[in-house]
N, C-alpha and C. Protein backbone atom coordinates (compact mmCIF):
# COMPACT_ATOMS: atom_id res chain seq x y z
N UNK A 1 -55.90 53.96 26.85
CA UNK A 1 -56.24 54.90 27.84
C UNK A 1 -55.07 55.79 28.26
N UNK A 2 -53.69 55.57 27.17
CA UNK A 2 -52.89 56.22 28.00
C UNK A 2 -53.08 58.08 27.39
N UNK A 3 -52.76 58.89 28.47
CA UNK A 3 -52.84 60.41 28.23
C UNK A 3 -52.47 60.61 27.13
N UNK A 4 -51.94 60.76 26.70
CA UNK A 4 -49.99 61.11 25.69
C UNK A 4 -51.11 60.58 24.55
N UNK A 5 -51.50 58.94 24.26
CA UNK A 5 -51.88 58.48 23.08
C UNK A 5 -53.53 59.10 22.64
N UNK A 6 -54.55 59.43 23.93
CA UNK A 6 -55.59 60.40 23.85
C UNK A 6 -55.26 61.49 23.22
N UNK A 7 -54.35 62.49 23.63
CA UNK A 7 -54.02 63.99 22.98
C UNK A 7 -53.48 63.79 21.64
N UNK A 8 -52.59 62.18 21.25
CA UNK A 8 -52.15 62.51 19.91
C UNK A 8 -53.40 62.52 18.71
N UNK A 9 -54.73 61.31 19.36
CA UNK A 9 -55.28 60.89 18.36
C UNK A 9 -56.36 62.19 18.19
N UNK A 10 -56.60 62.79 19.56
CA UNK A 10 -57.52 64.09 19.50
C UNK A 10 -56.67 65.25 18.64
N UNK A 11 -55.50 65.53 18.65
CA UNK A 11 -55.11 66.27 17.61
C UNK A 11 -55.16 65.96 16.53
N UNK A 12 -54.65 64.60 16.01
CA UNK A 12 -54.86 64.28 14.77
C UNK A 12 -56.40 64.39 14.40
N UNK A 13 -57.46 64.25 15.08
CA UNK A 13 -58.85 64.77 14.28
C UNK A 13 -59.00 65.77 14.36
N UNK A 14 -58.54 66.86 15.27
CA UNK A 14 -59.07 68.25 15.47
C UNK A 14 -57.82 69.55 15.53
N UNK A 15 -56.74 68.77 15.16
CA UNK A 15 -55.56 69.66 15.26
C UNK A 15 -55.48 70.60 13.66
N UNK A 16 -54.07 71.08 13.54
CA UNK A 16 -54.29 72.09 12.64
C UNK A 16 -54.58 70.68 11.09
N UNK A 17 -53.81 69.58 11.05
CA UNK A 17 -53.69 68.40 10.47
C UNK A 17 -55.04 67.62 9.82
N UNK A 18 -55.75 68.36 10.43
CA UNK A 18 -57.62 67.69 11.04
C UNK A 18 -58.19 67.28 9.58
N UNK A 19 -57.72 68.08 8.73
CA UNK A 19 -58.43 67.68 7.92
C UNK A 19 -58.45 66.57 6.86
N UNK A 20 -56.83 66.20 7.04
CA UNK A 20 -55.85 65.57 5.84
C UNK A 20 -56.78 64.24 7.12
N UNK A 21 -56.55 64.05 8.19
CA UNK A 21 -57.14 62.95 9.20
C UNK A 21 -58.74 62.35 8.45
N UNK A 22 -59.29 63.51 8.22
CA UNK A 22 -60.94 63.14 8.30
C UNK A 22 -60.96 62.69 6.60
N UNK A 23 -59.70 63.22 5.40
CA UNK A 23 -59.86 62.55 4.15
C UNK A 23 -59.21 61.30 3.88
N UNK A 24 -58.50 61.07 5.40
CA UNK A 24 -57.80 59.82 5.10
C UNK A 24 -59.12 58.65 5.42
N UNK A 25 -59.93 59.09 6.51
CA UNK A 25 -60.70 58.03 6.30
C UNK A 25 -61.56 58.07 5.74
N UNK A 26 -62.33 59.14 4.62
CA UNK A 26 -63.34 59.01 3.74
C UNK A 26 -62.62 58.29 2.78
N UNK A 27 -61.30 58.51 2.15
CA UNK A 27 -61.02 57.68 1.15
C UNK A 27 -60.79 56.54 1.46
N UNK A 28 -60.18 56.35 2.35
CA UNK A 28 -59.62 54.22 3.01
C UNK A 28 -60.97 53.73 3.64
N UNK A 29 -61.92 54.14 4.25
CA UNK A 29 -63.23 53.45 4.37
C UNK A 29 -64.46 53.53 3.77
N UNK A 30 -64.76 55.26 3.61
CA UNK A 30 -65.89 54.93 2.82
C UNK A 30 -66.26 55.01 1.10
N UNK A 31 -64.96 54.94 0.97
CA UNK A 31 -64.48 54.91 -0.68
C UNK A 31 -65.00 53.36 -1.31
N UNK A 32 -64.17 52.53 -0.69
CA UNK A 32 -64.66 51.24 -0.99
C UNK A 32 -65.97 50.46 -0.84
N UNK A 33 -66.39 50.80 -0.07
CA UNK A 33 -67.80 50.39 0.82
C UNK A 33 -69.09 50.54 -0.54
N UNK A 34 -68.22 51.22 -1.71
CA UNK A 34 -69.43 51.28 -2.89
C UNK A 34 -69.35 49.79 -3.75
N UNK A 35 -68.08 49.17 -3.37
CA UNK A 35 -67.92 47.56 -4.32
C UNK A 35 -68.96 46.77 -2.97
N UNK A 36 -69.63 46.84 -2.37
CA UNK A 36 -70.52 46.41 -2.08
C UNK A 36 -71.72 45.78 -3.36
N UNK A 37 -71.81 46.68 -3.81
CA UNK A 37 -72.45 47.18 -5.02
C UNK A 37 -72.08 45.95 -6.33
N UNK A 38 -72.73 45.01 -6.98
CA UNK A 38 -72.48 44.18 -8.15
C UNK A 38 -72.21 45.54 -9.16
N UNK A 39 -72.68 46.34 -9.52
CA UNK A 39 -72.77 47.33 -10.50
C UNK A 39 -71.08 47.64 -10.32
N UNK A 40 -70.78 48.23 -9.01
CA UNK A 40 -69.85 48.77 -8.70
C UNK A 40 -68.48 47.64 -9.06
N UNK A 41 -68.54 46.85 -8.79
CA UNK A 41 -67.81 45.96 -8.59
C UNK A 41 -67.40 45.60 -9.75
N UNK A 42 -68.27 45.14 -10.57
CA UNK A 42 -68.11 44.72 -11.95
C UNK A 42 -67.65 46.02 -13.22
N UNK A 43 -67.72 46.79 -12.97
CA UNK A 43 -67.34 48.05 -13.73
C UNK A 43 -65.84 48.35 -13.92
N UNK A 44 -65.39 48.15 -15.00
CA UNK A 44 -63.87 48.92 -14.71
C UNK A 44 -63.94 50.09 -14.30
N UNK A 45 -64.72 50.80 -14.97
CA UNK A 45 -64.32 52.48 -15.06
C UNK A 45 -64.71 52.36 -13.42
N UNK A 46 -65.42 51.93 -12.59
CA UNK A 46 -65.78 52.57 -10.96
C UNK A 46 -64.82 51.57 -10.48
N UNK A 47 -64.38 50.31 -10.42
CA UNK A 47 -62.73 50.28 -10.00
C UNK A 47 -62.25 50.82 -10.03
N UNK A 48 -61.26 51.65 -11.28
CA UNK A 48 -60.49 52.60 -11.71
C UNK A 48 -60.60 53.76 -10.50
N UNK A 49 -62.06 53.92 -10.66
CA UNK A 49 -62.06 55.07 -9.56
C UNK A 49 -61.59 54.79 -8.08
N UNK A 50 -62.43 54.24 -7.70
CA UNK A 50 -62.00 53.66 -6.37
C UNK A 50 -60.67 53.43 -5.92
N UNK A 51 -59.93 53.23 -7.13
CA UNK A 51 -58.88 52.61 -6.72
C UNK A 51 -57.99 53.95 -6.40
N UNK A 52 -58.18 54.92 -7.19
CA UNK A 52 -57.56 56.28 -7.38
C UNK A 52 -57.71 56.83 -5.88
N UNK A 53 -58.93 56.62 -5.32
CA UNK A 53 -59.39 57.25 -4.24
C UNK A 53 -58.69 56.86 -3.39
N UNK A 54 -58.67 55.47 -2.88
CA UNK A 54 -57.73 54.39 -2.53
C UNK A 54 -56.78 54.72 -2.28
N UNK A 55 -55.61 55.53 -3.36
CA UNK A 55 -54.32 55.68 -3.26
C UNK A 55 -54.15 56.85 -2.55
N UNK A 56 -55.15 57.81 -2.84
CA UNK A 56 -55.01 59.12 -2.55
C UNK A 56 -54.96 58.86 -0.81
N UNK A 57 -55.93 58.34 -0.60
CA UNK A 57 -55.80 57.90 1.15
C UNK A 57 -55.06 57.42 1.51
N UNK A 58 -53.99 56.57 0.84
CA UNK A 58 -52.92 56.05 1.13
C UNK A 58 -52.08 56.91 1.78
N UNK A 59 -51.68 57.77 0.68
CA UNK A 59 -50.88 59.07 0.55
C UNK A 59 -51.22 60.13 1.80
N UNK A 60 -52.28 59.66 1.77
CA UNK A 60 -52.95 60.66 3.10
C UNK A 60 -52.48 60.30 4.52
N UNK A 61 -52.45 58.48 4.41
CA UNK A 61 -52.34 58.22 5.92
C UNK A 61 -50.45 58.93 5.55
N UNK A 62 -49.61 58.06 5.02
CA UNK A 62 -48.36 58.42 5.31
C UNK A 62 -48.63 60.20 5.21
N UNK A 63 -49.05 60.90 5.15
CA UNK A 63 -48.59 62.80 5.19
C UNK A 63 -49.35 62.44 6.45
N UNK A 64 -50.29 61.79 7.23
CA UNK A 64 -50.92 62.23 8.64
C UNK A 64 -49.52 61.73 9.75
N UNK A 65 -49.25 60.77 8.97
CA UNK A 65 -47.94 59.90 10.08
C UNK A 65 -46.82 60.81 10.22
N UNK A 66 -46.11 60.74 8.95
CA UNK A 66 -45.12 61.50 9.16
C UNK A 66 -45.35 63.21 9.79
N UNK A 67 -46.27 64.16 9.17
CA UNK A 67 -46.41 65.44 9.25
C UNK A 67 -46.84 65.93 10.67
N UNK A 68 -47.35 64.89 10.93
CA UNK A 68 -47.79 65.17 12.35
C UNK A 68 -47.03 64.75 13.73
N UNK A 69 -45.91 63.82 13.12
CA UNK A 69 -44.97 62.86 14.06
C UNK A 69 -44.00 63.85 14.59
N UNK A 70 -43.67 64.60 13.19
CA UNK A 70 -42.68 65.58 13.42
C UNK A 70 -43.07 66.72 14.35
């Protein structure tokens, strides 16, 4: 509830940053949510993918941390 931590997290979804925010969590949550899936799961080639996606969000949270810290 504190002020300061409200305005950072409302910028980080809606600031100039907003968008790198909203692909960090399509790739880190709803990327994976397809190995739900036996098909998915068991497949190399849609691991492979996932996993790519995975990283890319990775990459995403550290550019939201740092780029926006600064």
């Amino acid at each position: 509830g504190n002020l300061y931590e409200r305005f950072m997290l409302v910028n980080r979804m809606f600031g100039q940053y907003g968008w790198a925010y909203w692909c960090l969590l399509l790739c880190n949550f709803l990327a994976p949510q397809v190995l739900w899936f036996k098909k998915f799961r068991t497949s190399p080639f849609w691991l492979f993918v996932v996993s790519l996606i995975v990283s890319v969000g990775m990459w995403l949270e550290r550019f939201v941390i740092i780029v926006q810290s600064l």
